[in-house]
PDB file of N, CA and C in Angstrom:
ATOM      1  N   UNK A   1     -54.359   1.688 -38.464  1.00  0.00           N
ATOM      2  CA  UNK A   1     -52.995   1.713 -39.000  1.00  0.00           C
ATOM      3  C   UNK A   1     -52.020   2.163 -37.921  1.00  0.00           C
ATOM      4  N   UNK A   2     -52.155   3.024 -37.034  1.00  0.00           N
ATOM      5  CA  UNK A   2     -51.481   3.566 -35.859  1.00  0.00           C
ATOM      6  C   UNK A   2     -51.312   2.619 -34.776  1.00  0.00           C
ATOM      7  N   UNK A   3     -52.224   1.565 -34.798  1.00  0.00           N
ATOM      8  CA  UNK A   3     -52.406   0.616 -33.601  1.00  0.00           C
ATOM      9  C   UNK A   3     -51.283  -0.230 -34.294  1.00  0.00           C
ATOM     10  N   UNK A   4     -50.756  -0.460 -35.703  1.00  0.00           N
ATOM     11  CA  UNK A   4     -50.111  -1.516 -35.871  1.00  0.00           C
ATOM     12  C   UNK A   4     -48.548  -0.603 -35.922  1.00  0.00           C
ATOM     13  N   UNK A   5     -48.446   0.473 -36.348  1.00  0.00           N
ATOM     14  CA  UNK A   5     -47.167   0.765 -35.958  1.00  0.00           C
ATOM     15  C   UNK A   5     -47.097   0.858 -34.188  1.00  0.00           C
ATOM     16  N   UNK A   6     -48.090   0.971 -33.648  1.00  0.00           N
ATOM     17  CA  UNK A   6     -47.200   1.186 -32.346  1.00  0.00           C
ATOM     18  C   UNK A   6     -46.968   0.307 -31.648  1.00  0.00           C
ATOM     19  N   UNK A   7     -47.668  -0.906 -32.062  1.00  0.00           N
ATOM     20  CA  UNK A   7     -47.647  -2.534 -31.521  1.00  0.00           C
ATOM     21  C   UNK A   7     -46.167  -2.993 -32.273  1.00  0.00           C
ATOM     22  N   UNK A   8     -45.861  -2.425 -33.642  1.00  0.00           N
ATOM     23  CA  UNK A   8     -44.539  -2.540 -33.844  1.00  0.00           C
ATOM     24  C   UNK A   8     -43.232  -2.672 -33.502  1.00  0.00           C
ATOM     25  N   UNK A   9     -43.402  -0.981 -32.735  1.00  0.00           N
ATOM     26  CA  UNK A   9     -42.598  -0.222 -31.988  1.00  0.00           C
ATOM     27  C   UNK A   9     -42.378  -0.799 -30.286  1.00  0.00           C
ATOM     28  N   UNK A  10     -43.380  -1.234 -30.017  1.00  0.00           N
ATOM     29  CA  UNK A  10     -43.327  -2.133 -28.909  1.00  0.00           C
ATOM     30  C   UNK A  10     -42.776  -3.458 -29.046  1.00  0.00           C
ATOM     31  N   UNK A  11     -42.516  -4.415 -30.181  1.00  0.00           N
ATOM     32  CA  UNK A  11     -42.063  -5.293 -30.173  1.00  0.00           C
ATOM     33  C   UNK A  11     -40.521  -5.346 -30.144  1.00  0.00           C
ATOM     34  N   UNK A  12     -40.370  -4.273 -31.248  1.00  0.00           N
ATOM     35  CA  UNK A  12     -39.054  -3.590 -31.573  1.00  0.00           C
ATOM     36  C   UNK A  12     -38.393  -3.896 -30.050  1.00  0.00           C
ATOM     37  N   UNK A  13     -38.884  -2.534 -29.760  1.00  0.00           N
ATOM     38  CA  UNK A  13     -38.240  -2.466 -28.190  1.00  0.00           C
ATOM     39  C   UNK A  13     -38.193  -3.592 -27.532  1.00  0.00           C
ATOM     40  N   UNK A  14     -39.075  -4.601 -27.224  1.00  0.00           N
ATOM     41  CA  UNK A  14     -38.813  -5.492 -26.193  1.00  0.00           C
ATOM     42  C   UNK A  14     -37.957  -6.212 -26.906  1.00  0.00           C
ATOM     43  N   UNK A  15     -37.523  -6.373 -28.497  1.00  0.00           N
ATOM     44  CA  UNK A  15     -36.796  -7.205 -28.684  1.00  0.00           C
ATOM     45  C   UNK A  15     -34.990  -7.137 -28.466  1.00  0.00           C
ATOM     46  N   UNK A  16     -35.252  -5.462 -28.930  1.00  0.00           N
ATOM     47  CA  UNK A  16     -33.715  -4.757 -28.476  1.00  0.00           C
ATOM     48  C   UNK A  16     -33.354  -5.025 -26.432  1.00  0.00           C
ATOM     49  N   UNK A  17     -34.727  -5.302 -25.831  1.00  0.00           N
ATOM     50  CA  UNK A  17     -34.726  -5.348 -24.448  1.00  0.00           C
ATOM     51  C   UNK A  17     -33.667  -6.410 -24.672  1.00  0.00           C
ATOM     52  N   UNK A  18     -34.437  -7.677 -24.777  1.00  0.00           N
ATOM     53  CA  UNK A  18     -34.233  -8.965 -25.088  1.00  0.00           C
ATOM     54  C   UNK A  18     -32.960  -8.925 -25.224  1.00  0.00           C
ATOM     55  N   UNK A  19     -32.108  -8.681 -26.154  1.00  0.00           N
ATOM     56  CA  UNK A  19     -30.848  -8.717 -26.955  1.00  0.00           C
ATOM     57  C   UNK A  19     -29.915  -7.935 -25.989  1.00  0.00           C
ATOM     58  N   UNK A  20     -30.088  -7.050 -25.239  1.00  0.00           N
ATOM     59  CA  UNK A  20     -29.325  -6.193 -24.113  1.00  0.00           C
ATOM     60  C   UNK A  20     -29.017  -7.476 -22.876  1.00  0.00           C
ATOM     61  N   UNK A  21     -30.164  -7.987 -22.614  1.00  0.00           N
ATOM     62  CA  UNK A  21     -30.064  -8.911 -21.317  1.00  0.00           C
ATOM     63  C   UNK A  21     -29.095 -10.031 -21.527  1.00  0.00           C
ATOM     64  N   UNK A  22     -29.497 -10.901 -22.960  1.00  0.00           N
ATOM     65  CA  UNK A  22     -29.076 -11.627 -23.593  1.00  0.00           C
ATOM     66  C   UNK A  22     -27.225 -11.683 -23.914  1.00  0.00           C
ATOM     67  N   UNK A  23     -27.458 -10.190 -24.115  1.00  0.00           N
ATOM     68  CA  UNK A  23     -25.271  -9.949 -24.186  1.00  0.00           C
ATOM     69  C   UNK A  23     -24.754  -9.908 -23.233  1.00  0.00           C
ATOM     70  N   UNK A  24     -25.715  -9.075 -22.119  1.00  0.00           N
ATOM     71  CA  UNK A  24     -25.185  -9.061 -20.303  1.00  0.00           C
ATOM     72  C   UNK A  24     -24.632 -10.575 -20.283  1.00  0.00           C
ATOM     73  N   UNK A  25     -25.809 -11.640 -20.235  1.00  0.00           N
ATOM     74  CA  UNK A  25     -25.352 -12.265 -19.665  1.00  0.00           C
ATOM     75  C   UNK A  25     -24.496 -13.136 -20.194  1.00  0.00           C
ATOM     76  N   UNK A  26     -24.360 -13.342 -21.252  1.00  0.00           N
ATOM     77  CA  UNK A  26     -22.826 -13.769 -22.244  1.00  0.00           C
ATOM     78  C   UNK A  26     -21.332 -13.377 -21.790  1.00  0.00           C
ATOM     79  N   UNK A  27     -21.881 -12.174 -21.768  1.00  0.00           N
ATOM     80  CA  UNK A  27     -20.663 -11.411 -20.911  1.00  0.00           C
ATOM     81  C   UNK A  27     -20.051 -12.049 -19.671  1.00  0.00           C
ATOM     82  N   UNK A  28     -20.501 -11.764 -19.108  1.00  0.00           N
ATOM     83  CA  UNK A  28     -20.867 -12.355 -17.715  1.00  0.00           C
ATOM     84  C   UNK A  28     -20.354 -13.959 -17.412  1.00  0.00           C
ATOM     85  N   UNK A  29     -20.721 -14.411 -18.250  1.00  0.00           N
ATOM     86  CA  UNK A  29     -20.078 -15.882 -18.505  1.00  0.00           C
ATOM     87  C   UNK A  29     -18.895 -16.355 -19.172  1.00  0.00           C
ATOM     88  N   UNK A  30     -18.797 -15.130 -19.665  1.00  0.00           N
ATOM     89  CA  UNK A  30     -17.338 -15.369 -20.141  1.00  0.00           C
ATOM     90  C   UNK A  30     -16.245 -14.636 -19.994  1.00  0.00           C
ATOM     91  N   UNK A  31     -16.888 -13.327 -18.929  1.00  0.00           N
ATOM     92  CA  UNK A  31     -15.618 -13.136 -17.729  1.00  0.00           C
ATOM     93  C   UNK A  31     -15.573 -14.312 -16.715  1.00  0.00           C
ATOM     94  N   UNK A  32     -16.894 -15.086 -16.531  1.00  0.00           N
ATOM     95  CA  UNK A  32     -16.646 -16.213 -15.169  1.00  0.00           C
ATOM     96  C   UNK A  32     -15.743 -17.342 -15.927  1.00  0.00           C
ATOM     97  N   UNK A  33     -15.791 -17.459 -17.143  1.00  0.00           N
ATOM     98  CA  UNK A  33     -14.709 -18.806 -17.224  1.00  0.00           C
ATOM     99  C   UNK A  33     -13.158 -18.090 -17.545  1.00  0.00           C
ATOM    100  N   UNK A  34     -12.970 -17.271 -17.504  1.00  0.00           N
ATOM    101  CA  UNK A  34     -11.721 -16.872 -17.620  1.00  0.00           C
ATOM    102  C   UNK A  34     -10.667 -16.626 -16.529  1.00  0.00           C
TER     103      UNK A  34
END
């Protein structure tokens, strides 16, 4: 049961990773067309 919350908690995170990089570079692209 511990192995599946912490495999959880690891997905979690890489997904919040994911979503951080993901806005950077939005950002990023839409200071370059401006």
């Amino acid at each position: 049961m511990a192995m599946i919350l912490k495999n959880m908690v690891l997905i979690t995170q890489d997904m919040v990773l994911i979503l951080e990089v993901t806005e950077a570079e939005v950002v990023e692209t839409l200071e370059a067309e401006v």
